[in-house]
Protein backbone atom coordinates (compact mmCIF):
# COMPACT_ATOMS: atom_id res chain seq x y z
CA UNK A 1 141.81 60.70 139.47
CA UNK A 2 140.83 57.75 137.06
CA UNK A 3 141.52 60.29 134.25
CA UNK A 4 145.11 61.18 135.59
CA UNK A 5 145.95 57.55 136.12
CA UNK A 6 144.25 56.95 132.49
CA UNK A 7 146.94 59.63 130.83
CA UNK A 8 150.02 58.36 133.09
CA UNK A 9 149.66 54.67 131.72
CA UNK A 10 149.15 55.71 128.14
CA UNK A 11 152.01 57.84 128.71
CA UNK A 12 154.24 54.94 130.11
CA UNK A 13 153.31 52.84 127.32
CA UNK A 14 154.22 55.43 124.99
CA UNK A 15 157.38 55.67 126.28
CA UNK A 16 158.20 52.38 126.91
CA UNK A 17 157.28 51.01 123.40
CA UNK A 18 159.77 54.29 122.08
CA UNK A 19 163.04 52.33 124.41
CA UNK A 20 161.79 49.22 123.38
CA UNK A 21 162.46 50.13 119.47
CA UNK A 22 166.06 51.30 120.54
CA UNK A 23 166.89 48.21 122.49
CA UNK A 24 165.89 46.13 120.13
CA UNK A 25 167.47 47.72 117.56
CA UNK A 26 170.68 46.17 116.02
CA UNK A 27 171.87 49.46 114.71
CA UNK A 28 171.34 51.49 118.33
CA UNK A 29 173.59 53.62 119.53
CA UNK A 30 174.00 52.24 123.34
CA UNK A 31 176.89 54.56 123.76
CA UNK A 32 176.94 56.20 127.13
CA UNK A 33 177.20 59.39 128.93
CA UNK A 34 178.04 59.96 132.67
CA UNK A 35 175.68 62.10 134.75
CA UNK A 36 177.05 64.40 137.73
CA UNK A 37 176.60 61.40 140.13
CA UNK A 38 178.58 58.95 137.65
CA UNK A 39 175.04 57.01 136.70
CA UNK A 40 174.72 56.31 133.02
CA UNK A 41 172.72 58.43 130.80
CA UNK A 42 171.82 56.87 127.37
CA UNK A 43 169.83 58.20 124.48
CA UNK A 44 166.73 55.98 125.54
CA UNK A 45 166.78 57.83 128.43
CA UNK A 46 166.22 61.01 127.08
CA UNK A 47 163.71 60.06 124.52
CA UNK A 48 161.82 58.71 127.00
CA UNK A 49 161.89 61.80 129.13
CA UNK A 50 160.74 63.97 126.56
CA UNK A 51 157.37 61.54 125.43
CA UNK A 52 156.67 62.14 129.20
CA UNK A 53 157.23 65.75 129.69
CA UNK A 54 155.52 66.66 126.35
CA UNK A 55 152.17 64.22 127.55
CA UNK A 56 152.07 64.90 131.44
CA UNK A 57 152.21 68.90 130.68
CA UNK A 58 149.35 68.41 128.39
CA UNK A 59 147.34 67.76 132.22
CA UNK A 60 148.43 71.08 133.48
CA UNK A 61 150.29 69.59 136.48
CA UNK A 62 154.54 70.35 136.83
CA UNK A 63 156.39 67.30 135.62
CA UNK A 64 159.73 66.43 138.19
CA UNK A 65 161.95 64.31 136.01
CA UNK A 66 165.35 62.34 136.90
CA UNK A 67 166.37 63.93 133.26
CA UNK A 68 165.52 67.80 134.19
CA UNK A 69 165.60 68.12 138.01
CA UNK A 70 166.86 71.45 138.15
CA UNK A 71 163.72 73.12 139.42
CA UNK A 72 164.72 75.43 142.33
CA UNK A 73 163.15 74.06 145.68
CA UNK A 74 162.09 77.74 146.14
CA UNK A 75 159.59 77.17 143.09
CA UNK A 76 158.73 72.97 143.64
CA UNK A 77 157.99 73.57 147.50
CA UNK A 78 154.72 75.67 145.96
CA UNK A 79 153.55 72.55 144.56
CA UNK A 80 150.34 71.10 145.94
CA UNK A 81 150.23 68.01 143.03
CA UNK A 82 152.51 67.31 140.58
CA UNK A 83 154.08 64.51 138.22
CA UNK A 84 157.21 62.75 139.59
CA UNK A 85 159.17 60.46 137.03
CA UNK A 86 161.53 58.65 136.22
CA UNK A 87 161.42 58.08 132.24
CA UNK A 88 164.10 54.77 132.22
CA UNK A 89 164.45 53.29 135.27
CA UNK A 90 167.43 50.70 135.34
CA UNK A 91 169.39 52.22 133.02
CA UNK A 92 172.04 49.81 133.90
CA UNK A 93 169.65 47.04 133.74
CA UNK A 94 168.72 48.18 130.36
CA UNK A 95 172.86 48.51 129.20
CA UNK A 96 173.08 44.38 130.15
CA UNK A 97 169.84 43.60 128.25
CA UNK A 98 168.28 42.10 130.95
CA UNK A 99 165.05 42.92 130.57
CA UNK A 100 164.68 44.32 134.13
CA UNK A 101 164.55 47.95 133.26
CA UNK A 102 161.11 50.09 133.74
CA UNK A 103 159.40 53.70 133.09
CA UNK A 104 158.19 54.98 136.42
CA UNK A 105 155.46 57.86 136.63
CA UNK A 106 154.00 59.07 140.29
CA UNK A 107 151.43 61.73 140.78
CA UNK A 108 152.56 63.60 144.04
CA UNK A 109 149.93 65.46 146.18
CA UNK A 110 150.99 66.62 149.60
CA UNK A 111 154.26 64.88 149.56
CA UNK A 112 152.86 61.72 149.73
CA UNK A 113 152.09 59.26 146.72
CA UNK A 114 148.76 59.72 144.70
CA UNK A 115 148.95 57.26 141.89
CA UNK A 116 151.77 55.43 140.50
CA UNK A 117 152.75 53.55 137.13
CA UNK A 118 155.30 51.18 136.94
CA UNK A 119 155.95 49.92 133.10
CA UNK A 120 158.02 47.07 131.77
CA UNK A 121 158.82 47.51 128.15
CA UNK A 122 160.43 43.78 127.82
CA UNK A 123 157.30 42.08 129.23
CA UNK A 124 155.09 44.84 128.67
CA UNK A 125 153.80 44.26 132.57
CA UNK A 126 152.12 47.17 133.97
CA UNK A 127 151.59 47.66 137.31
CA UNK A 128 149.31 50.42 138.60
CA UNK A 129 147.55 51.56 141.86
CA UNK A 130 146.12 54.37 143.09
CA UNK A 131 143.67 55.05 146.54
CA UNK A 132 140.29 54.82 144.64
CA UNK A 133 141.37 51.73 142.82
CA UNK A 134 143.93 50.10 144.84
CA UNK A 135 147.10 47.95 143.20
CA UNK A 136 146.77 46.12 139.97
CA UNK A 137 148.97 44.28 138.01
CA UNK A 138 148.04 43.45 134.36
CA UNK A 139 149.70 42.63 130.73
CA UNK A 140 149.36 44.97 127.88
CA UNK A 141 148.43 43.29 124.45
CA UNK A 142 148.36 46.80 122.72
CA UNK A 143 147.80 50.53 123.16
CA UNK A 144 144.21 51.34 122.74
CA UNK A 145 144.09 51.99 126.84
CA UNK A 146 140.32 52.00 128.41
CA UNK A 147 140.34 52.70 132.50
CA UNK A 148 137.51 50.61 133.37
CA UNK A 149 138.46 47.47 131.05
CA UNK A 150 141.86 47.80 132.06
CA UNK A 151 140.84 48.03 136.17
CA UNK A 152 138.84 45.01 135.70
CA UNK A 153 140.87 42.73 133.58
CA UNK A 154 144.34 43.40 135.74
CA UNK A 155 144.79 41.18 139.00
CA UNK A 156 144.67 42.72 142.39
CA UNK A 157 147.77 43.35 144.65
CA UNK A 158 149.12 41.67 146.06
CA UNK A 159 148.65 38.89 143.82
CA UNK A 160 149.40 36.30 147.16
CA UNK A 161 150.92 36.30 150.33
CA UNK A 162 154.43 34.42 150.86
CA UNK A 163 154.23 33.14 154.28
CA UNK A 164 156.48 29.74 154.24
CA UNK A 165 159.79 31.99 153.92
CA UNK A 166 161.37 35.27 154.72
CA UNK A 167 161.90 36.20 150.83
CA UNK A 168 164.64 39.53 150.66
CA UNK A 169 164.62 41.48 147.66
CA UNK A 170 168.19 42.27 146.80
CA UNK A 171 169.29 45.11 144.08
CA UNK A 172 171.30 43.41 141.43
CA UNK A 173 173.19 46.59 140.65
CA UNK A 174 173.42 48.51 143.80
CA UNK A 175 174.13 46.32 147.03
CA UNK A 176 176.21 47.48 149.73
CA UNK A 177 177.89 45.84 152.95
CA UNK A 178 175.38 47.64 155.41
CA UNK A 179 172.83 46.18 153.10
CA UNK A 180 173.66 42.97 152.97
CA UNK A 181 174.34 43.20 157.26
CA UNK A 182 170.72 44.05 157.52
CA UNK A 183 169.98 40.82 155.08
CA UNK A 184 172.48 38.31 157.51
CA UNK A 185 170.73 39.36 160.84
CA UNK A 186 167.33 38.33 158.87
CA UNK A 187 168.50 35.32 158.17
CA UNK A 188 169.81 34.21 161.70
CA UNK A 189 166.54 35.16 162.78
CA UNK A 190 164.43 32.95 160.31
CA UNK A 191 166.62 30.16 158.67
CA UNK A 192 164.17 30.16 155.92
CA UNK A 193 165.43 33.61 154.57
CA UNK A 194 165.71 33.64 150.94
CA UNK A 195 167.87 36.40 148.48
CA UNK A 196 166.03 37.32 145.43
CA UNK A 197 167.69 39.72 143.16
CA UNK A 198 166.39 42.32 141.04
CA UNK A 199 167.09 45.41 139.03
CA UNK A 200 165.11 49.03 138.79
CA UNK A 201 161.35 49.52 141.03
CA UNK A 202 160.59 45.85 140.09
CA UNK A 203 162.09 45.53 143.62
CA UNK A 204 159.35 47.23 145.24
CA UNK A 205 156.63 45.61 142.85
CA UNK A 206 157.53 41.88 144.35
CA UNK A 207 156.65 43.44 148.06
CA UNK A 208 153.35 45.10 146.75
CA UNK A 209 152.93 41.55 144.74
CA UNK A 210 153.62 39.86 148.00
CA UNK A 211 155.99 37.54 146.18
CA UNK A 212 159.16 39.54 148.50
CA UNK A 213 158.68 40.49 152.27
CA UNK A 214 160.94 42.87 152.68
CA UNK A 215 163.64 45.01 150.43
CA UNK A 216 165.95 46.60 152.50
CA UNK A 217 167.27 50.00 150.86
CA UNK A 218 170.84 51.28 152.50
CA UNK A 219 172.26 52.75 149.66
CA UNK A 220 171.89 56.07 147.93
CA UNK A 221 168.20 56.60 145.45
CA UNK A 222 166.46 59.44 144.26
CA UNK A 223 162.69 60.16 144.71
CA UNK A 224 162.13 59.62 141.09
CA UNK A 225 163.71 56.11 141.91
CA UNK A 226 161.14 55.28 144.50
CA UNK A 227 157.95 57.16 144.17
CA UNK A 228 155.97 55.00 141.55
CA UNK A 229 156.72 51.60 143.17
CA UNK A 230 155.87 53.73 146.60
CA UNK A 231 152.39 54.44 145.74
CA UNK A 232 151.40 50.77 144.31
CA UNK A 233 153.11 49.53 147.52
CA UNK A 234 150.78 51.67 149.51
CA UNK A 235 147.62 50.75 147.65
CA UNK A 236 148.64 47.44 147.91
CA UNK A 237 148.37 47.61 151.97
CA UNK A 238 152.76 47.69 151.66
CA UNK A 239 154.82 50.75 152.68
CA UNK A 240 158.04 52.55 151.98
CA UNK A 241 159.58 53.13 155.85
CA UNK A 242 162.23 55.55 156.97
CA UNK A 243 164.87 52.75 157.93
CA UNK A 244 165.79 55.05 161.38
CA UNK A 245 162.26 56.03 162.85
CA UNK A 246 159.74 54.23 160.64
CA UNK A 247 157.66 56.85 159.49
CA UNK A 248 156.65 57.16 155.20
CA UNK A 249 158.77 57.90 152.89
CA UNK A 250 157.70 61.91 151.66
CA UNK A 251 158.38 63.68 148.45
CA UNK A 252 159.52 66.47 147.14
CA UNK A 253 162.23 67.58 149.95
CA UNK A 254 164.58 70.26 149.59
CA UNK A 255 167.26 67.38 148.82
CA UNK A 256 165.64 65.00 146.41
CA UNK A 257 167.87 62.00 147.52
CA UNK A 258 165.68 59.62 149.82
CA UNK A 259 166.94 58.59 153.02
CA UNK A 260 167.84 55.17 153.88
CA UNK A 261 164.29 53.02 153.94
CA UNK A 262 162.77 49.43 154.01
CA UNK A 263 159.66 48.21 151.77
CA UNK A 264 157.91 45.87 153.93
């Protein structure tokens, strides 16, 4: 397992530092396609998907990506393990130059989260987690990636514990009215509820940081969206709940588009 999570963060990194050049660059083409579901589909997108695919196969385990999800269920519900990813998460994010965009790589065994990678190109923050290691946070200061140094020298999750206020993680791109009904009964039940907004699965990092308490989710995501920031939740003693019954968020369903759920 230390291997696997070994290739997915190299992998991450690889990808990552590949956006990074076309963000950065003053002659990049930002122009913008529209996907089936009207999300935004640049060029760093598809880079990014490829470094993945290309590394990830190289394990001998399928690779699930937001950029070539057309795998019949009839073939994926075989699958015992395999890679789920999403190779530029916050592609909006990423469009505004916020910095708040991230490349997302989960190992999937049994439906439920193995490992995950979370990778911020801007900051070049890495979070990782998996059950043998539990959830670690960490900068990268270059590419040369070593398991054990890394493990040691990141900081466990969650980092601390907010217990003075109710903090609410918010999507910056994506909030809806039942969303933001869920948020106002919060806050007439604890007057010390406070709205912090965020872009991509750096939502889901701040609960398994312990920075956020809760981020409420009432609007539409894909498993590729969630999966990463699921398993470092987990292994952070956080969980990704069904919003109606309460029970974990599972993986590869017939319909890859996650129900309505809460990180808490």
């Amino acid at each position: 397992m230390k291997k696997l999570l070994e290739k997915a963060i190299q992998t991450a990194i690889l990808a990552g530092e590949e956006i990074l050049k076309i963000y950065n660059s003053p002659d990049s083409d930002f122009s913008v396609e529209k996907k089936t579901d009207n999300s935004p589909l640049t060029i760093a997108d598809k880079i990014s998907h490829k470094i993945i695919e290309i590394e990830l196969s190289k394990t001998g385990l399928p690779v699930l990506s937001e950029e070539g999800n057309n795998i019949p269920f009839k073939n994926r519900k075989e699958w015992y393990s395999f890679w789920l990813i999403d190779p530029l998460d916050g592609t909006k994010e990423f469009l505004k130059r916020n910095g708040e965009f991230t490349v997302n790589i989960a190992l999937i065994r049994k439906n439920k989260p193995r490992l995950g990678v979370i990778y911020v190109p801007v900051s070049k923050t890495l979070y990782f987690g998996s059950k043998e290691i539990t959830s670690r946070k960490t900068t990268i200061d270059n590419k040369s990636i070593n398991i054990e140094t890394l493990i040691k020298n990141a900081f466990k999750l969650p980092v601390k514990e907010n217990t003075e206020h109710n903090i609410v993680v918010v999507s910056r791109s994506h909030t809806n009215k039942k969303t933001l009904d869920f948020i106002k009964k919060l806050e007439k039940k604890n007057s010390k509820t406070t709205r912090v907004f965020k872009g991509s699965s750096l939502k889901i990092c701040l609960v398994a940081e312990g920075i956020a308490n809760i981020y409420p989710r009432f609007g539409p995501t894909m498993e590729w969206d969630t999966a990463a920031g699921h398993a470092i939740a987990k292994f952070a003693g956080k969980n990704l709940f069904l919003a109606e019954d309460k029970k974990e968020l599972e993986y590869n369903k017939e319909s890859l588009l996650n129900p309505h759920f809460i990180a808490m």
